[in-house]
PDB file of N, CA and C in Angstrom:
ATOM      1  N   UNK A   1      97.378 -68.485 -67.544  1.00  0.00           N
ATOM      2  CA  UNK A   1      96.244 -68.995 -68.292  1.00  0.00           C
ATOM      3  C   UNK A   1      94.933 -68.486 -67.690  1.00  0.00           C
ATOM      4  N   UNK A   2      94.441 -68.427 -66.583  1.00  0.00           N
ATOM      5  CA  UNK A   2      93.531 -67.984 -65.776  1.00  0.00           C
ATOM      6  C   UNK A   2      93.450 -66.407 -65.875  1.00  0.00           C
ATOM      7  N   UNK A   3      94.110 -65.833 -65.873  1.00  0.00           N
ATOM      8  CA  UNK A   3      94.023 -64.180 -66.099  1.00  0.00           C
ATOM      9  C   UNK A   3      93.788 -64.280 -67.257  1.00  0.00           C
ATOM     10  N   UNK A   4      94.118 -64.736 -68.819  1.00  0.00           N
ATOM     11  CA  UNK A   4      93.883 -64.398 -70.293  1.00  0.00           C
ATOM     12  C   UNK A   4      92.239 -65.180 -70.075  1.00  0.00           C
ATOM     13  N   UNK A   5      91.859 -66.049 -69.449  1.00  0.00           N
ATOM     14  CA  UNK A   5      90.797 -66.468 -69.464  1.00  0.00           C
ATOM     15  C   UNK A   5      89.453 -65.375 -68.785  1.00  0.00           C
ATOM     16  N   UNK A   6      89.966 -64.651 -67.984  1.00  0.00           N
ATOM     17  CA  UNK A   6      89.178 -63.562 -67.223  1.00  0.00           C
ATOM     18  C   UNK A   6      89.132 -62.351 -67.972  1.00  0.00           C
ATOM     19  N   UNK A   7      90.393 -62.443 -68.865  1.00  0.00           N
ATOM     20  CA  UNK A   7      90.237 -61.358 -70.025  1.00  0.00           C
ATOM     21  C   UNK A   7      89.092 -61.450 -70.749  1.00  0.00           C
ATOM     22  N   UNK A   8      89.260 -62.448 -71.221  1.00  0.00           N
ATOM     23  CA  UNK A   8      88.095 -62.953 -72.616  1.00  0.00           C
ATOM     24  C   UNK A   8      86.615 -63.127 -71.638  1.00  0.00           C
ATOM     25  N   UNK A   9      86.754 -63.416 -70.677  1.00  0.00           N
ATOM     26  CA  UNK A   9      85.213 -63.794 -70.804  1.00  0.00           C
ATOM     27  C   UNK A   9      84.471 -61.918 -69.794  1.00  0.00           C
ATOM     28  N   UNK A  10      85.654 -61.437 -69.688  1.00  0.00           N
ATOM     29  CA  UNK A  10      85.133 -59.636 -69.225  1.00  0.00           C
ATOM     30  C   UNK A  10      84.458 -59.173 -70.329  1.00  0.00           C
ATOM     31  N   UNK A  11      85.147 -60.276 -71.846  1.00  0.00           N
ATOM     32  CA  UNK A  11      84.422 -59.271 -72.877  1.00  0.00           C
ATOM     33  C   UNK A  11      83.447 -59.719 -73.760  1.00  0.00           C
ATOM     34  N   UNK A  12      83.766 -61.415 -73.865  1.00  0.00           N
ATOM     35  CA  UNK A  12      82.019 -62.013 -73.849  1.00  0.00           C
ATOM     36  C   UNK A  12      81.383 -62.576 -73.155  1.00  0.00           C
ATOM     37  N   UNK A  13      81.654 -62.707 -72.004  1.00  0.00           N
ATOM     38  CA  UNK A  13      80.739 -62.954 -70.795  1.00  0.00           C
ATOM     39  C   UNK A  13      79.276 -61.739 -71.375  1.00  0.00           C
ATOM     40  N   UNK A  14      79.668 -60.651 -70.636  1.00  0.00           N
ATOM     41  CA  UNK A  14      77.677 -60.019 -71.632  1.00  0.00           C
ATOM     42  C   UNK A  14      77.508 -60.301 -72.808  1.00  0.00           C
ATOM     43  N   UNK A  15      78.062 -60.367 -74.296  1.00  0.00           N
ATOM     44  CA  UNK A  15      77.861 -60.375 -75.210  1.00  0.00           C
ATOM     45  C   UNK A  15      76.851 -61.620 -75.131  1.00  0.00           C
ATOM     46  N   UNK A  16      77.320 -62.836 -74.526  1.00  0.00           N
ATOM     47  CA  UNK A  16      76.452 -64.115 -74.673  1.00  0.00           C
ATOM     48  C   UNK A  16      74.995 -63.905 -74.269  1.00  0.00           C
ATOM     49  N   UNK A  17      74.595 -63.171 -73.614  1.00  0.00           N
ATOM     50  CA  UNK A  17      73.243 -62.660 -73.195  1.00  0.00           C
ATOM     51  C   UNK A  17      72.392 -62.502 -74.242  1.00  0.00           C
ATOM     52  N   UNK A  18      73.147 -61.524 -75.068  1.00  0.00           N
ATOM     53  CA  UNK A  18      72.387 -61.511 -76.340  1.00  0.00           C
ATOM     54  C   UNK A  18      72.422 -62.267 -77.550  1.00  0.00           C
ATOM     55  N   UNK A  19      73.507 -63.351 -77.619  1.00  0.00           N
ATOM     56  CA  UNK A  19      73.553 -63.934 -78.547  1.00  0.00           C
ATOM     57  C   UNK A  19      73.123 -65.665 -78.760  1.00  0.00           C
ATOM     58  N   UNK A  20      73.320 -65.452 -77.506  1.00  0.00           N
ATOM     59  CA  UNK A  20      72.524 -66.948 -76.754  1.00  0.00           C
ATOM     60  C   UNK A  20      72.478 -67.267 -75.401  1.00  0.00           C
ATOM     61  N   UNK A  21      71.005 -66.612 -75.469  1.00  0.00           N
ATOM     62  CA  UNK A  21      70.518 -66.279 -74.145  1.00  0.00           C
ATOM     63  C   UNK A  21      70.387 -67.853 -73.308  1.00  0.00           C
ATOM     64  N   UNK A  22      69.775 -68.600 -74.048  1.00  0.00           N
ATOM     65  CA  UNK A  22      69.494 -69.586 -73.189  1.00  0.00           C
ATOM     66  C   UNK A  22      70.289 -70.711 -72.888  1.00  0.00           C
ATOM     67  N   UNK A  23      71.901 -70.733 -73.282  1.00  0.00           N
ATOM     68  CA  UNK A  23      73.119 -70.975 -73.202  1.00  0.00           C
ATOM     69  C   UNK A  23      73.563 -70.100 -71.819  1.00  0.00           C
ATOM     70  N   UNK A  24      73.256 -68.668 -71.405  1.00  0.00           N
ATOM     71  CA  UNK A  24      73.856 -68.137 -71.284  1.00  0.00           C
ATOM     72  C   UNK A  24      72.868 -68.122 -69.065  1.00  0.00           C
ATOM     73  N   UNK A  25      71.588 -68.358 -69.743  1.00  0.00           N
ATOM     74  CA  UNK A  25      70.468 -68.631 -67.989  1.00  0.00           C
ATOM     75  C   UNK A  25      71.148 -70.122 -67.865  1.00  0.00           C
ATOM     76  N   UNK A  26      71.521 -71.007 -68.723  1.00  0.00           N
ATOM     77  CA  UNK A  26      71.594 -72.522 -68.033  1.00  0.00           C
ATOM     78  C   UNK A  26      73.205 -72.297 -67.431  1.00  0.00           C
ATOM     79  N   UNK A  27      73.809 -71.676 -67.726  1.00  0.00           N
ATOM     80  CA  UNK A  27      75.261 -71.460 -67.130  1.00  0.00           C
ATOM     81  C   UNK A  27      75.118 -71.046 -65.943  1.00  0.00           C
ATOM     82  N   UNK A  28      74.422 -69.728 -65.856  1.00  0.00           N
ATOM     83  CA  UNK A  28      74.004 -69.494 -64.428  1.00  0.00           C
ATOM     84  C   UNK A  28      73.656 -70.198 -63.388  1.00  0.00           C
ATOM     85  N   UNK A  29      72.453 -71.016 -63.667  1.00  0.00           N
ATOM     86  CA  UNK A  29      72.330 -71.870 -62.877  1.00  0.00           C
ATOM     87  C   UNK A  29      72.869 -72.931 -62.284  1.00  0.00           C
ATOM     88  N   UNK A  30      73.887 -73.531 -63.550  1.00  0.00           N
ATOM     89  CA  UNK A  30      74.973 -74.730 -63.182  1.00  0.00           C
ATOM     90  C   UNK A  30      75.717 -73.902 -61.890  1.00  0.00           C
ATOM     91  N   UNK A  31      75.933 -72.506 -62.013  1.00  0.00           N
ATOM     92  CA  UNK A  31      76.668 -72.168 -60.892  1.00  0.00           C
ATOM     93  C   UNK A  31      76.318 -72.077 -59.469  1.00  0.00           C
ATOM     94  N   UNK A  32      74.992 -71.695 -59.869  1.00  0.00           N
ATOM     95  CA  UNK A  32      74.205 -71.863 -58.100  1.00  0.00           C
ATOM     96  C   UNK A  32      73.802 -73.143 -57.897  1.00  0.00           C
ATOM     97  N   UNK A  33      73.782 -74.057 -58.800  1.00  0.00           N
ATOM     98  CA  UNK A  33      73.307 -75.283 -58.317  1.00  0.00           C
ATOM     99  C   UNK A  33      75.154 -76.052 -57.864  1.00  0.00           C
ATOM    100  N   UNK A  34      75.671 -76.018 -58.185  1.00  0.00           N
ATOM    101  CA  UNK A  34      77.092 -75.891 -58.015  1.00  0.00           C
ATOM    102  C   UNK A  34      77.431 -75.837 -56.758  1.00  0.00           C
ATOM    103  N   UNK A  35      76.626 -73.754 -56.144  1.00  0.00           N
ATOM    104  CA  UNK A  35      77.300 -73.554 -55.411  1.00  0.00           C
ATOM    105  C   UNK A  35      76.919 -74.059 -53.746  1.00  0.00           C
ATOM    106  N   UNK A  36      75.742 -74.645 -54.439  1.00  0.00           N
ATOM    107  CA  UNK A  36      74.793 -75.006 -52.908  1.00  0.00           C
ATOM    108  C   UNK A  36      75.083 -76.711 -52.552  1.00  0.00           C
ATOM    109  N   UNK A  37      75.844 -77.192 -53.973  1.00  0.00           N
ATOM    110  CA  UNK A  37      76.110 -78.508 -53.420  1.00  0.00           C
ATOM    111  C   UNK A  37      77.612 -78.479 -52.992  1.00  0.00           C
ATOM    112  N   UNK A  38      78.177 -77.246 -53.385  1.00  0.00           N
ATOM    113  CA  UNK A  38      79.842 -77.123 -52.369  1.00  0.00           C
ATOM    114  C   UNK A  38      79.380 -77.397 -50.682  1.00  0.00           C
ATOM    115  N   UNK A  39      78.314 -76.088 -50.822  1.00  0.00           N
ATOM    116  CA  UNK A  39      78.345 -75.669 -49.267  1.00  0.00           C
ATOM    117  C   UNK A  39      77.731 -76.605 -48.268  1.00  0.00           C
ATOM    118  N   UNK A  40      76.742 -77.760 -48.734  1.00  0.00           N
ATOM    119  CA  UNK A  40      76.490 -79.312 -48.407  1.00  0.00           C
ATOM    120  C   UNK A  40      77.279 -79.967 -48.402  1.00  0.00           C
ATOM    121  N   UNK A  41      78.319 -80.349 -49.070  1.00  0.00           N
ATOM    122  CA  UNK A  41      79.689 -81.198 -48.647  1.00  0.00           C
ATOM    123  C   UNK A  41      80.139 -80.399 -47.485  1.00  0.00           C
ATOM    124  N   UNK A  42      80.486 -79.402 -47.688  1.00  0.00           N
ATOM    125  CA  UNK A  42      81.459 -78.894 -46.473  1.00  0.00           C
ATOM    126  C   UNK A  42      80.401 -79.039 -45.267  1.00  0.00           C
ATOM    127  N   UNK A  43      79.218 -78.756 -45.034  1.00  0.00           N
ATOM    128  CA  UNK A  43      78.672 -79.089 -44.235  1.00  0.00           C
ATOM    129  C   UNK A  43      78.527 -80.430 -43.725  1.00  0.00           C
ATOM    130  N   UNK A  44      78.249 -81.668 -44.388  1.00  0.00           N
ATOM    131  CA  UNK A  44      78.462 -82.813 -44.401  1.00  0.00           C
ATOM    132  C   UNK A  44      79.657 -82.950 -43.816  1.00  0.00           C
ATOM    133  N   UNK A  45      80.882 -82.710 -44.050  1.00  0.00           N
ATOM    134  CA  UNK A  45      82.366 -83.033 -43.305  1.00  0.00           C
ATOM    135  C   UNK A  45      82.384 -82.613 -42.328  1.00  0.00           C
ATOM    136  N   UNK A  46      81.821 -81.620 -42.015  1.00  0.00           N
ATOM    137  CA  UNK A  46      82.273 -80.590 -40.991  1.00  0.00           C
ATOM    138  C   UNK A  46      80.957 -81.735 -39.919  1.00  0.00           C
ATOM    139  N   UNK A  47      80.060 -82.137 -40.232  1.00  0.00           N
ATOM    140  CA  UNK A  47      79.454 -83.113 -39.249  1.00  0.00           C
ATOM    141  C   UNK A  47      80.312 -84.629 -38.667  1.00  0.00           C
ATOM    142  N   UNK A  48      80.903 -84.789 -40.015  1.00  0.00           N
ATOM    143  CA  UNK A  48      81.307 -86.101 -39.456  1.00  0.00           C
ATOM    144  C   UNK A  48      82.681 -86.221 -38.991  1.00  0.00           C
ATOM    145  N   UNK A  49      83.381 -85.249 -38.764  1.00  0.00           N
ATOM    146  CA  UNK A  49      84.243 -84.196 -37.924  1.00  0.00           C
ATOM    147  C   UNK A  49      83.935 -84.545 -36.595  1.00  0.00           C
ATOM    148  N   UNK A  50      82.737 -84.088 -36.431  1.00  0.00           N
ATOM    149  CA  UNK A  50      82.507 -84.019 -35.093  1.00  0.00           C
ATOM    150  C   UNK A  50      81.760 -84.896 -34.549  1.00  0.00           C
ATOM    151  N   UNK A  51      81.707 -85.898 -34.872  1.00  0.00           N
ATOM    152  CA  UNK A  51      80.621 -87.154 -34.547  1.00  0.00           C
ATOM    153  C   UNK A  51      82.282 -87.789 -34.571  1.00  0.00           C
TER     154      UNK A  51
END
């Protein structure tokens, strides 16, 4: 399921740029905002780990 899913979005992943762009900047961002609250949990554990 994950590979047919990487299929499809190799081939509208760009298309969405142009067809709905601003669908396509708020996705982005869900991902970096995403990715900076992963790397704060793991940081967070990794403190109280060691405390």
């Amino acid at each position: 399921m994950k590979i047919q899913i990487i299929e499809v979005m190799r081939y509208a992943g760009p298309r969405m740029i142009f067809h709905h762009p601003f669908l396509a900047v708020t996705h982005l961002l869900d991902e970096k905002r995403s990715d900076k609250s992963s790397e704060k949990e793991i940081v967070t554990n990794k403190r109280d780990t060691k405390l």
